[in-house]
Protein backbone atom coordinates (compact mmCIF):
# COMPACT_ATOMS: atom_id res chain seq x y z
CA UNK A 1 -41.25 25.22 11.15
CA UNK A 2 -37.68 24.62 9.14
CA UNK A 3 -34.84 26.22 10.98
CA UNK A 4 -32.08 24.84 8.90
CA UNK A 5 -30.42 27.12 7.59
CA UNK A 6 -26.63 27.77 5.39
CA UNK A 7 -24.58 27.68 8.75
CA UNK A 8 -26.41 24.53 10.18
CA UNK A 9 -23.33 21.66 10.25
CA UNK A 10 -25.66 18.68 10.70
CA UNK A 11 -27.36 20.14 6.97
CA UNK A 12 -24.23 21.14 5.35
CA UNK A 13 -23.09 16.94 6.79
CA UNK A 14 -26.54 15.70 5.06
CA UNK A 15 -26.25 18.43 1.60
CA UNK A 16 -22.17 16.61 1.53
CA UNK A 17 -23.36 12.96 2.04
CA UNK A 18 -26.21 13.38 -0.03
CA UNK A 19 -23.76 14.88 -2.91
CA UNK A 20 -21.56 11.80 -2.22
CA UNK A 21 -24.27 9.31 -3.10
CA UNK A 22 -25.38 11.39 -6.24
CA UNK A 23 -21.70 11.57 -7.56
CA UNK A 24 -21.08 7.47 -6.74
CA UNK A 25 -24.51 6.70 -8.46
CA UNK A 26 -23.26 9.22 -11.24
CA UNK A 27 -19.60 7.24 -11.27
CA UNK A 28 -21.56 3.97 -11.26
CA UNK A 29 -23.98 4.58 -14.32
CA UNK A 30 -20.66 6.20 -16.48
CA UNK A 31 -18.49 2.70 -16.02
CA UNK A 32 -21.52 0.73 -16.74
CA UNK A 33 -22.03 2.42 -20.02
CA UNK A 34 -18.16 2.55 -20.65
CA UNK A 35 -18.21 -1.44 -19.85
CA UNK A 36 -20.82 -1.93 -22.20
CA UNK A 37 -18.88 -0.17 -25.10
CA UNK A 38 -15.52 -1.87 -24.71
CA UNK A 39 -14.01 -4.25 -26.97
CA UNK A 40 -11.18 -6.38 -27.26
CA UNK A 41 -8.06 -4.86 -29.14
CA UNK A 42 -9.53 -1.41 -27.52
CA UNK A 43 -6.78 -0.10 -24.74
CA UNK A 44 -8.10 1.40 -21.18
CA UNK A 45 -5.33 3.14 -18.68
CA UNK A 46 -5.97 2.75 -14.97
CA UNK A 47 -3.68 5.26 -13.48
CA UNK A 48 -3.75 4.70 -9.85
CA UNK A 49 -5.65 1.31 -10.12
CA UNK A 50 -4.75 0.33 -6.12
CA UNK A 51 -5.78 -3.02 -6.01
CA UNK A 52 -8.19 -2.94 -8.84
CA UNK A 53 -11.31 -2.53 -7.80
CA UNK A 54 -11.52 -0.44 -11.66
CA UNK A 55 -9.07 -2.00 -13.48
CA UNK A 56 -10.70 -5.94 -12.98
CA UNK A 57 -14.16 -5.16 -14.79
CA UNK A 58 -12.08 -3.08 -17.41
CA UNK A 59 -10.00 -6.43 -18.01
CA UNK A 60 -13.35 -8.58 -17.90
CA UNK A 61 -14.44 -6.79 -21.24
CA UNK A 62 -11.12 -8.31 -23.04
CA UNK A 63 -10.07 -4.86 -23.34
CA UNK A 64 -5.84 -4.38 -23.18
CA UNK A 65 -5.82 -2.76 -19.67
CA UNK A 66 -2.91 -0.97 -18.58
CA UNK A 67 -3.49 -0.35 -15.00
CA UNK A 68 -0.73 1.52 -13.18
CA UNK A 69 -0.05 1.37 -9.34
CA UNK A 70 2.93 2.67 -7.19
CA UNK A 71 2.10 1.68 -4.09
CA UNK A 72 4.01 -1.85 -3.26
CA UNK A 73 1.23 -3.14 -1.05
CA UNK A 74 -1.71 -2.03 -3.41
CA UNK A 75 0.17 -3.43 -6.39
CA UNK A 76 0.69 -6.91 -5.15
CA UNK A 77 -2.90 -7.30 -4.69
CA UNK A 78 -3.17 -5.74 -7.76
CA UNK A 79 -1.23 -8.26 -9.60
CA UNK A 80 -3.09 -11.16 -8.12
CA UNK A 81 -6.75 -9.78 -9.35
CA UNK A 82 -5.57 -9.54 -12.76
CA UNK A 83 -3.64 -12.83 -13.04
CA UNK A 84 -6.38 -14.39 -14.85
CA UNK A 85 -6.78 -11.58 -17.73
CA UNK A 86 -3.88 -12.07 -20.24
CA UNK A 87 -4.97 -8.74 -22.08
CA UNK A 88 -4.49 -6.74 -18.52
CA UNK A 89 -1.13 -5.55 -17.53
CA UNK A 90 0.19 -4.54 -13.94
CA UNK A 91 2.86 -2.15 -13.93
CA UNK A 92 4.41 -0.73 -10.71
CA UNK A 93 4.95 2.84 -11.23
CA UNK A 94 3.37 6.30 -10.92
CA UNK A 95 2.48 8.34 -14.28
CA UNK A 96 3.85 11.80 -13.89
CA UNK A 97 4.04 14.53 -16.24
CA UNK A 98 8.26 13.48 -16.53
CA UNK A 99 9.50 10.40 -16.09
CA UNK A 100 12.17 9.64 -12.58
CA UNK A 101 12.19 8.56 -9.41
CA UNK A 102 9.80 10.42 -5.99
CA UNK A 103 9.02 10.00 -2.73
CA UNK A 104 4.91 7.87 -2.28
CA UNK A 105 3.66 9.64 0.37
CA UNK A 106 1.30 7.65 2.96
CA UNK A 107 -1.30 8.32 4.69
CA UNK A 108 -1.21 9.06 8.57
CA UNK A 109 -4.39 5.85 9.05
CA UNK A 110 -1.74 3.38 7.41
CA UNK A 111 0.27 1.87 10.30
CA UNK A 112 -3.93 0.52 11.67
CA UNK A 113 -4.69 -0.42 8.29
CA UNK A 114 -1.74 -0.70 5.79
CA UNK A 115 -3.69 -1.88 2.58
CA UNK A 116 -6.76 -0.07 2.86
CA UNK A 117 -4.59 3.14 3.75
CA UNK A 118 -2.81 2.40 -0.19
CA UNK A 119 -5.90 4.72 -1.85
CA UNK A 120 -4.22 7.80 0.01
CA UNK A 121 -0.81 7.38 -0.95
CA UNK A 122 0.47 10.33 -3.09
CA UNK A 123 3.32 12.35 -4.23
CA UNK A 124 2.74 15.25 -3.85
CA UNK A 125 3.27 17.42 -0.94
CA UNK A 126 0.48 19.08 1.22
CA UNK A 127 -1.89 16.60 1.41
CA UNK A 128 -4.71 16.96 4.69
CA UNK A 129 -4.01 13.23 5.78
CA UNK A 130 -0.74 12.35 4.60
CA UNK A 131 1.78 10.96 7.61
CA UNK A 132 4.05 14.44 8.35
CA UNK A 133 7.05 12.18 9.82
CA UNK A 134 7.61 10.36 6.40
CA UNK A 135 8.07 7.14 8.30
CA UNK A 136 6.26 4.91 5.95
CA UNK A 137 7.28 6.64 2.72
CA UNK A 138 8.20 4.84 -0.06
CA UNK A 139 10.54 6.06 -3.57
CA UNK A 140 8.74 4.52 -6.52
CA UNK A 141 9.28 5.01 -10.40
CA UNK A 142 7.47 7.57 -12.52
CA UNK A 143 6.47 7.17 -15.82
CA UNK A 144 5.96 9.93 -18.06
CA UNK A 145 2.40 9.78 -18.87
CA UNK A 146 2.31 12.03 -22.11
CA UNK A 147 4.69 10.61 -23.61
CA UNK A 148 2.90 6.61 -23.17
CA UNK A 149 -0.21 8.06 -24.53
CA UNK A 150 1.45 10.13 -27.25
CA UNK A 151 3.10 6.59 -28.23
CA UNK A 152 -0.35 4.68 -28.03
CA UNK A 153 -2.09 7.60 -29.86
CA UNK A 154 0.41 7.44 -32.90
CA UNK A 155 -0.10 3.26 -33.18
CA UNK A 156 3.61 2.28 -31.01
CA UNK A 157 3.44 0.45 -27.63
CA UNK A 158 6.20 1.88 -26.15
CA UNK A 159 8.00 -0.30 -23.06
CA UNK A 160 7.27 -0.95 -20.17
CA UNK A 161 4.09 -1.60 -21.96
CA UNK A 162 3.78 -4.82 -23.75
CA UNK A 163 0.39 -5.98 -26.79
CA UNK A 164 -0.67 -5.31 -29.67
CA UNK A 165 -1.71 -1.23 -30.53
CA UNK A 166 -5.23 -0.36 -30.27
CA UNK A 167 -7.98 2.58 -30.09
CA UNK A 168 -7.64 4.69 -27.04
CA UNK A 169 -10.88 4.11 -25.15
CA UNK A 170 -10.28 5.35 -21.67
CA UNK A 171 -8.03 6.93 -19.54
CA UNK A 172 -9.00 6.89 -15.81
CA UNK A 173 -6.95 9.19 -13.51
CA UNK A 174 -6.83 9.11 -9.86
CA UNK A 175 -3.66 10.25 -8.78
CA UNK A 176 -4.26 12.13 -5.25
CA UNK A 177 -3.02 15.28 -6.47
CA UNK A 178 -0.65 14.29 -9.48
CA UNK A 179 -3.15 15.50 -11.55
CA UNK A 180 -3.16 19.04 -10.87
CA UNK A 181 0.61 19.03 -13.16
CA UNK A 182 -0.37 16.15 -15.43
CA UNK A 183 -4.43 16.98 -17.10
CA UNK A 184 -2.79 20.48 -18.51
CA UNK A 185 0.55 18.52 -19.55
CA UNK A 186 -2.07 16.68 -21.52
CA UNK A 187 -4.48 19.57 -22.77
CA UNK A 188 -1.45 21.39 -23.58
CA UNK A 189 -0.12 18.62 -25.87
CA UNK A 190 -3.30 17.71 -27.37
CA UNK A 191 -3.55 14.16 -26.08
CA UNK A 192 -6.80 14.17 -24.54
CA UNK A 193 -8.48 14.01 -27.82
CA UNK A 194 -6.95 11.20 -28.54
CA UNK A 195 -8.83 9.47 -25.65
CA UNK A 196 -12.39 8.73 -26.39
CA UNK A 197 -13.23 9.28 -22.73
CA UNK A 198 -10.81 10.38 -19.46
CA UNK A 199 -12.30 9.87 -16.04
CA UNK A 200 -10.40 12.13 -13.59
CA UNK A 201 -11.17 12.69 -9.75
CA UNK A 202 -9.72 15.65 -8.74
CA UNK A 203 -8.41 16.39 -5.33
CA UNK A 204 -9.00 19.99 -4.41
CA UNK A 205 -10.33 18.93 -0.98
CA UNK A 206 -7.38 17.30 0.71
CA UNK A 207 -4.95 19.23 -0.50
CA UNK A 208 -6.49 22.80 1.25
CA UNK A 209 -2.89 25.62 0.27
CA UNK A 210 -3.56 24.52 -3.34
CA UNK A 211 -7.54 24.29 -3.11
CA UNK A 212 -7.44 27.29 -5.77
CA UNK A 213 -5.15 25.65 -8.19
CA UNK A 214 -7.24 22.68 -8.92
CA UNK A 215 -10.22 24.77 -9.08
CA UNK A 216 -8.91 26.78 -11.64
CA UNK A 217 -7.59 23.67 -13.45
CA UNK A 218 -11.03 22.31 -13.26
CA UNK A 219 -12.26 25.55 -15.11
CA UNK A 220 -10.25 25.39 -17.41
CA UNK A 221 -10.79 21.72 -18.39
CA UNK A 222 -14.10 21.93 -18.39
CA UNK A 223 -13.93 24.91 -20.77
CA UNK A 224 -12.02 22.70 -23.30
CA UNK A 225 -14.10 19.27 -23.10
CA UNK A 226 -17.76 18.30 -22.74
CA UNK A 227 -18.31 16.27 -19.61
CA UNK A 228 -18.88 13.19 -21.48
CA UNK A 229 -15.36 13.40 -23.13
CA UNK A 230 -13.84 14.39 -19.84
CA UNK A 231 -15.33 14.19 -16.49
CA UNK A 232 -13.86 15.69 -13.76
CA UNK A 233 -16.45 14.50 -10.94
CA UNK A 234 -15.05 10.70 -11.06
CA UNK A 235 -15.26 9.15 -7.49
């Protein structure tokens, strides 16, 4: 006889790892089919690229990449994948909602594994594995986001970015957190139909005091966009 039930950890570890898989497999099919449809001349932002594990197959398309990376360590690797795409373009800064200066949080794993610990930096505050003493934090640049894409959306390539204007293919956002301020800055201005498709992971799980916030921006994202014009279950 079954005796799982709701409260059984080992099922609710199995239902969470099996969800995992689904929303990779998910992830994996999307880029594939966003791959397929990219062109040269066509412009794809990587905010929060890391050490481009997203932002190289973008850049093999011949697509202008902008992939964006505040980390230090994350964006020297970075730079070295996409040396040999001239249409890709490192840039070492956050996106933010407002352009200026904040502290890159790290995470509490990164003194065993300082590279690898780079996909948990963040700047916000509150986040479940972020290192409380600050000892490895880090200021960085911030670059307002709405304003880059209002600039790309009206035909300018405003600096730091550099190339030729394009269509707005993609925007892919994963920001640890940043994004609970910047997808409304965005809805609210109008520039996510601009974008012919935003990838977003969202963060509501690591960052527990705010869990409801990001739900409730999820809700009412979702409300606004189909899924395949805005996905919020990016991974």
């Amino acid at each position: 006889m079954d005796t799982t039930t709701d409260s059984d950890p080992r099922a609710k570890r199995q239902t969470r790892r099996l969800q995992r898989r689904l929303r990779r497999a998910t992830a994996r099919g999307l880029l594939d089919g966003i791959l397929s449809q990219l062109r040269p001349g066509d412009i794809a932002l990587d905010c929060g690229a890391n050490v481009g594990e997203i932002a190289e197959p973008l850049a093999q398309t011949g697509a202008t990449v902008f992939a964006f990376e505040p980390d230090p360590l994350a964006f020297d690797a970075l730079v070295r994948r996409l040396a040999p795409y001239p249409a890709a373009r490192a840039i070492h800064a956050a996106v933010g909602a407002t352009p200026g200066r904040a502290t890159l949080r790290r995470s509490a794993r990164f003194d065993g594994d300082p590279l690898a610990a780079t996909t948990s930096s963040t700047l916000e505050t509150g986040k479940r594995d972020a290192d409380a003493s600050g000892a490895n934090d880090v200021e960085v640049d911030v670059l307002p986001l709405p304003a880059l894409i209002a600039a790309l959306a009206a035909g300018d390539v405003p600096p730091p970015l550099t190339g030729r204007p394009g269509r707005l293919a993609l925007l892919k956002l994963d920001v640890e957190g940043s994004e609970l301020d910047l997808l409304p800055a965005l809805h609210a201005a109008g520039l996510l139909d601009a974008i012919a498709c935003t990838l977003v992971e969202t963060h509501q799980r690591k960052f527990p005091d705010r869990r409801r916030d990001f739900l409730a921006m999820r809700r009412e994202i979702a409300a606004a966009y189909p899924a395949r014009k805005v996905n919020l279950d990016w991974i």
